[in-house]
Protein backbone atom coordinates (compact mmCIF):
# COMPACT_ATOMS: atom_id res chain seq x y z
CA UNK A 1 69.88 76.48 71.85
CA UNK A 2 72.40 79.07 71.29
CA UNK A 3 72.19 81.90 68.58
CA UNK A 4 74.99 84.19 66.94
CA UNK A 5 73.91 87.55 65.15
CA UNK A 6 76.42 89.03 63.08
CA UNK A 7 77.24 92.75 62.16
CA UNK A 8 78.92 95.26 60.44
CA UNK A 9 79.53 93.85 57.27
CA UNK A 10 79.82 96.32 54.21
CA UNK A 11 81.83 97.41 51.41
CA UNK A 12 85.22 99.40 51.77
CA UNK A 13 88.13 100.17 49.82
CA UNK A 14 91.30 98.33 49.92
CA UNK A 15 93.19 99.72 52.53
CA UNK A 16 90.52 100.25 54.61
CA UNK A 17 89.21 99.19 58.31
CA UNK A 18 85.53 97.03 59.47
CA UNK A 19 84.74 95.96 62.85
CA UNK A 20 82.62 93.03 62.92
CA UNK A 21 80.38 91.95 66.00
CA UNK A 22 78.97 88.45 67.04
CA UNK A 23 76.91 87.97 70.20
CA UNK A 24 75.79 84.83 71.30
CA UNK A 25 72.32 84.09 73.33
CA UNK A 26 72.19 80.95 75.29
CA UNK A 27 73.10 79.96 78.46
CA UNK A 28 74.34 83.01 80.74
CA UNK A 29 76.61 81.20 82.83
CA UNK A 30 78.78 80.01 80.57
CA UNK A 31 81.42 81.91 78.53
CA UNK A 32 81.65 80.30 74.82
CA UNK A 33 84.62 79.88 72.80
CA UNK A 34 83.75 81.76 69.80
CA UNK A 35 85.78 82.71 65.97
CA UNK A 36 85.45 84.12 63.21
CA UNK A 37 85.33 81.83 59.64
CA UNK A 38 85.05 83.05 56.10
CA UNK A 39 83.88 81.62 52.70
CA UNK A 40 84.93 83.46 49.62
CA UNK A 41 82.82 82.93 46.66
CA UNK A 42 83.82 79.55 44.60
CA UNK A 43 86.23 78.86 47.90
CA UNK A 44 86.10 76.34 51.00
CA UNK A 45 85.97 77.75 54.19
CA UNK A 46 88.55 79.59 55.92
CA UNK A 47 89.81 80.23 59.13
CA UNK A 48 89.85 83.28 60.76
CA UNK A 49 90.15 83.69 64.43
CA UNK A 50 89.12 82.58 67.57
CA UNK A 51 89.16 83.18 70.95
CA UNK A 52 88.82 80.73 73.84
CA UNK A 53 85.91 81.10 76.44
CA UNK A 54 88.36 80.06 79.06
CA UNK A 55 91.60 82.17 79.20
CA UNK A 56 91.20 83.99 76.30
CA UNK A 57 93.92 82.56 74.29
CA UNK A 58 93.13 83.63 70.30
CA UNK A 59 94.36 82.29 67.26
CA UNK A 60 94.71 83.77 63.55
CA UNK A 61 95.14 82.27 60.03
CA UNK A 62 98.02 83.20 58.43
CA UNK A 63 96.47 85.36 56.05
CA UNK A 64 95.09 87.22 58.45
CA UNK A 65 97.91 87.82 61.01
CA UNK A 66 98.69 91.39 61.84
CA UNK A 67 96.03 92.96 60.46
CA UNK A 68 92.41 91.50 62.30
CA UNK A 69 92.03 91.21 66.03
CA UNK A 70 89.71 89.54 67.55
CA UNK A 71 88.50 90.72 71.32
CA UNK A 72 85.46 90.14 73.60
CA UNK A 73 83.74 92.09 75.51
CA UNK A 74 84.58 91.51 79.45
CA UNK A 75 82.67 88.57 80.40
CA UNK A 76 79.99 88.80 77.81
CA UNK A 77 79.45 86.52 74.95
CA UNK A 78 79.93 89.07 72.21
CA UNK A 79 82.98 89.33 70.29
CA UNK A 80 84.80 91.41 67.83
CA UNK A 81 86.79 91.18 64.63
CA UNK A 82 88.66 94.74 63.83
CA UNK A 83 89.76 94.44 60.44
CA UNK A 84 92.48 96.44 59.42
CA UNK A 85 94.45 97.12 56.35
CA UNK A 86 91.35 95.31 54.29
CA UNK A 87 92.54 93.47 50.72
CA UNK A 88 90.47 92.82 47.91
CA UNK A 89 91.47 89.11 48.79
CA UNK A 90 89.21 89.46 52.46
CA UNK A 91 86.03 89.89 50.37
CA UNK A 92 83.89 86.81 52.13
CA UNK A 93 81.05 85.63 53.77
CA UNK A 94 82.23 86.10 57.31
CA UNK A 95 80.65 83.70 59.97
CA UNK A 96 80.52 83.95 63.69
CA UNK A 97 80.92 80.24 64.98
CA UNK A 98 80.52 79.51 68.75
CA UNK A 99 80.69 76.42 71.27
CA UNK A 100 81.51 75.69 74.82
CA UNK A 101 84.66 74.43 74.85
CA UNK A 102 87.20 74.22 72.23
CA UNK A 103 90.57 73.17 72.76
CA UNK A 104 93.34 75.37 72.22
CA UNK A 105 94.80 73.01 68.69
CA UNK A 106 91.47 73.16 67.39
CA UNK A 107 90.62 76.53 67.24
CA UNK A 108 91.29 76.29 63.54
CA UNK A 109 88.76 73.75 62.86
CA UNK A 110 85.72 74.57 61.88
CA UNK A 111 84.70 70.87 63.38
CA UNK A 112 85.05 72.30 66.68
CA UNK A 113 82.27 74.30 66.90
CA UNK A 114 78.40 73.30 66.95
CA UNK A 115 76.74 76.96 66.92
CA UNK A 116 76.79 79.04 63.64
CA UNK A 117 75.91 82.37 62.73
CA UNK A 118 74.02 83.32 58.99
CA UNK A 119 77.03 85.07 57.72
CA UNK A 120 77.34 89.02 57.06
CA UNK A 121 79.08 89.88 53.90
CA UNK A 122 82.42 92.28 53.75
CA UNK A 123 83.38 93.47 50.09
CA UNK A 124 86.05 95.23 49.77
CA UNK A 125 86.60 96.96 45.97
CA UNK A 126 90.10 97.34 44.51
């Protein structure tokens, strides 16, 4: 069974920077493909980033481009989401989402992944 704990959620203003973590427990020999969703309040579920256990190709939604990166920490399975340039439209639930192999066209689908954190709210005021 694998478990994601997600932090450094908070409030900031707009214009301002979080850094999200996610680390995954399960199985130490094998490197997950892990990303980054968000649900907004009243919204579906959106997209964020990924990156790919394997390679470490990543992926962004479009509202997003630019201003997050995602990274991961050498060959652990903890990741990071450096948020940059924060809007009052990036106030979510963010969720860490994690499985063990996701191909590269799916990393957008939040279908593709079986292991999901409890969320960790960022706020960010106006």
């Amino acid at each position: 069974q694998v478990q994601l704990v997600e932090s450094g959620g908070g409030l900031v203003q707009t214009g301002g920077s979080l850094r999200l973590s996610c680390t995954a427990s399960g199985r130490t020999d094998t490197r997950y493909t892990m990303g980054w969703f968000r649900q907004a309040l009243g919204k579906e579920r959106e997209f964020v980033a990924a990156i790919r256990g394997r390679g470490g190709s990543t992926a962004y939604g479009d509202s997003v481009k630019g201003r997050f990166t995602i990274s991961r920490d050498g060959v652990k399975n903890t990741i990071f989401l450096q948020m940059n340039n924060l809007k009052p439209e990036d106030t979510a639930v963010y969720y860490c989402a994690a499985d063990t192999y996701v191909i590269l066209s799916a990393l957008s689908d939040e279908r593709s992944y079986d292991y999901w954190g409890q969320g960790t709210q960022v706020s960010v005021s106006s």
